[in-house]
Protein backbone atom coordinates (compact mmCIF):
# COMPACT_ATOMS: atom_id res chain seq x y z
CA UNK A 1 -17.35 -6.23 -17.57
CA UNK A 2 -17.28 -9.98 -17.82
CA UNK A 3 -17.22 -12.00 -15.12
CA UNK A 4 -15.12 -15.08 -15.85
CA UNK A 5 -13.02 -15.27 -12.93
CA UNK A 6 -13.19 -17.99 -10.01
CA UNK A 7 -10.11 -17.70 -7.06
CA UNK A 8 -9.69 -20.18 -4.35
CA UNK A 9 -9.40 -18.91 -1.09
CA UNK A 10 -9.14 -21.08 2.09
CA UNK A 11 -10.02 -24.16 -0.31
CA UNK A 12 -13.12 -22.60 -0.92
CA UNK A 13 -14.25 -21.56 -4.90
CA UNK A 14 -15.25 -17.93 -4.72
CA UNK A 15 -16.46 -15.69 -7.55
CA UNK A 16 -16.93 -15.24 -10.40
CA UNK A 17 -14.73 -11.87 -10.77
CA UNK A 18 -14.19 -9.54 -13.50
CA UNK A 19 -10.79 -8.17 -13.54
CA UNK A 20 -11.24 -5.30 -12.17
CA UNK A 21 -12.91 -6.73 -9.31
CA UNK A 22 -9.69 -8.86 -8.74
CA UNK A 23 -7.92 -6.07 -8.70
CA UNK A 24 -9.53 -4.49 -5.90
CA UNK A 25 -9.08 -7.77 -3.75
CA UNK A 26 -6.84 -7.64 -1.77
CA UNK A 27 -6.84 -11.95 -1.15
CA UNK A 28 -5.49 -12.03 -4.91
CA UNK A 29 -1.80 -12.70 -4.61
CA UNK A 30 0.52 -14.17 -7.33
CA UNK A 31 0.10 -17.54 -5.51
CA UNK A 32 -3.45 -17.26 -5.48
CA UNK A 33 -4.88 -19.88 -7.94
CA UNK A 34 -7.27 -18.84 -10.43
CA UNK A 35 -9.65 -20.40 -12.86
CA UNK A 36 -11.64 -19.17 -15.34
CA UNK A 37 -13.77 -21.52 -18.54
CA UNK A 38 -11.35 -23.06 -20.86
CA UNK A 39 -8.94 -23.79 -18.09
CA UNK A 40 -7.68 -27.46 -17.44
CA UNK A 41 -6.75 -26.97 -13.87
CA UNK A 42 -6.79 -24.36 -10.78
CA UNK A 43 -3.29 -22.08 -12.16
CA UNK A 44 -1.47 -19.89 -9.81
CA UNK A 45 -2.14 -15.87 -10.76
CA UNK A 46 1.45 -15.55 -11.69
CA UNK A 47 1.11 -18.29 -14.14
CA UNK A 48 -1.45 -16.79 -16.04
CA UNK A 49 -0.10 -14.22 -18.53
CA UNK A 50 -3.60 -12.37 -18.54
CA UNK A 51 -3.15 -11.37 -14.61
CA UNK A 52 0.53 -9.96 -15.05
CA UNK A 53 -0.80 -6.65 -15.08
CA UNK A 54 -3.07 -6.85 -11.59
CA UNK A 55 0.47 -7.07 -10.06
CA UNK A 56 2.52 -4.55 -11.46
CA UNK A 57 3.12 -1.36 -9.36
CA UNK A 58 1.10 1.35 -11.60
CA UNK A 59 4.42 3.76 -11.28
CA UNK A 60 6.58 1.63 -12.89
CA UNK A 61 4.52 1.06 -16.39
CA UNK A 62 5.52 3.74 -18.81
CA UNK A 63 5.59 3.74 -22.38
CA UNK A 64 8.60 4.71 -24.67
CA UNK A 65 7.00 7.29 -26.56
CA UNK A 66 6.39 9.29 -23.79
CA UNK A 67 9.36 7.87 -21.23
CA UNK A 68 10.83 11.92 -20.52
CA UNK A 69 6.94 12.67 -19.05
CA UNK A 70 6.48 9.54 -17.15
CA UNK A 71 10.17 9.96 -15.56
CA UNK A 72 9.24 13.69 -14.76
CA UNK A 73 5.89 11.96 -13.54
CA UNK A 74 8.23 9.61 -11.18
CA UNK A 75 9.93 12.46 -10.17
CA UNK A 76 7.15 14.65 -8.74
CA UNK A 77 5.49 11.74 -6.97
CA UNK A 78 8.97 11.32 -5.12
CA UNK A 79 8.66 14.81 -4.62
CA UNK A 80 5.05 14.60 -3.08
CA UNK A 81 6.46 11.84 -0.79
CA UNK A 82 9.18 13.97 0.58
CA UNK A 83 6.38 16.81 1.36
CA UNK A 84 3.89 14.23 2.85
CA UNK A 85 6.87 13.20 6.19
CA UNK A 86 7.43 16.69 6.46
CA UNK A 87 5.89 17.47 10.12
CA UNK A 88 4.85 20.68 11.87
CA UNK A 89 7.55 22.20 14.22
CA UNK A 90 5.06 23.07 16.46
CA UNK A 91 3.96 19.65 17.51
CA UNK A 92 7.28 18.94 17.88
CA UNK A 93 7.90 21.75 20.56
CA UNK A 94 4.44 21.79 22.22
CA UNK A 95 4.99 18.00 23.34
CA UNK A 96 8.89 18.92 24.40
CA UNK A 97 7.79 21.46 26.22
CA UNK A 98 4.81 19.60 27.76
CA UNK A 99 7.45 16.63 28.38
CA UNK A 100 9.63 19.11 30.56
CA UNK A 101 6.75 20.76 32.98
CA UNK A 102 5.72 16.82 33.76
CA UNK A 103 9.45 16.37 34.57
CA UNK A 104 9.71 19.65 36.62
CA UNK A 105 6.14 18.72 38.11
CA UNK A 106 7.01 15.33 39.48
CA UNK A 107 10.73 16.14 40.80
CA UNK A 108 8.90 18.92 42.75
CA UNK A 109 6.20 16.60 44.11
CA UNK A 110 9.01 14.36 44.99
CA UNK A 111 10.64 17.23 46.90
CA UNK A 112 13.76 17.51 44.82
CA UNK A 113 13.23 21.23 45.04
CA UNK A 114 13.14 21.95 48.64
CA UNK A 115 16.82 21.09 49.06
């Protein structure tokens, strides 16, 4: 991997990066400027048609040859995010239940009870 890339950061010069590396940090924005040899000037990452890619989401690139398997793709990964917020019932009762005998504990501290 080459390492050709400089970002600014603070107003500081860090690097040099290869792509991948930018891709990994997470300080690279579209605004972040960029340089690299050849360049005139500091160029915001958005600018530079070479960086599109870092900031695409990687669900949304599909090809048309194969557009019916990256949609079925799409479709399972929704499906994976429905299973991952499904919670256990039993969490859900165990601290209900826990809630009410704190409830009934303190009103019978509090002599509620003895009426």
């Amino acid at each position: 991997m080459v390492k050709e890339w400089f970002i600014l950061v603070d107003n500081c010069k860090e690097g040099p990066f290869s792509l991948l590396e930018l891709k990994r940090d997470y300080r690279l924005t579209p605004d972040t400027f960029v340089w690299k040899a050849g360049f005139a000037k500091w160029i915001k990452a958005r600018d530079v048609a070479e960086l599109n890619d870092l900031f695409k989401d990687p669900q949304d690139k599909c090809s048309d040859q194969d557009e019916e398997a990256c949609l079925q793709s799409k479709e399972l990964k929704r499906d994976d995010s429905v299973i991952a917020l499904y919670y256990d019932p039993f969490q859900f009762w165990f601290w209900l239940l826990a809630g009410a005998l704190l409830v009934i504990y303190t009103f019978s501290k509090l002599g509620w009870f003895d009426r």
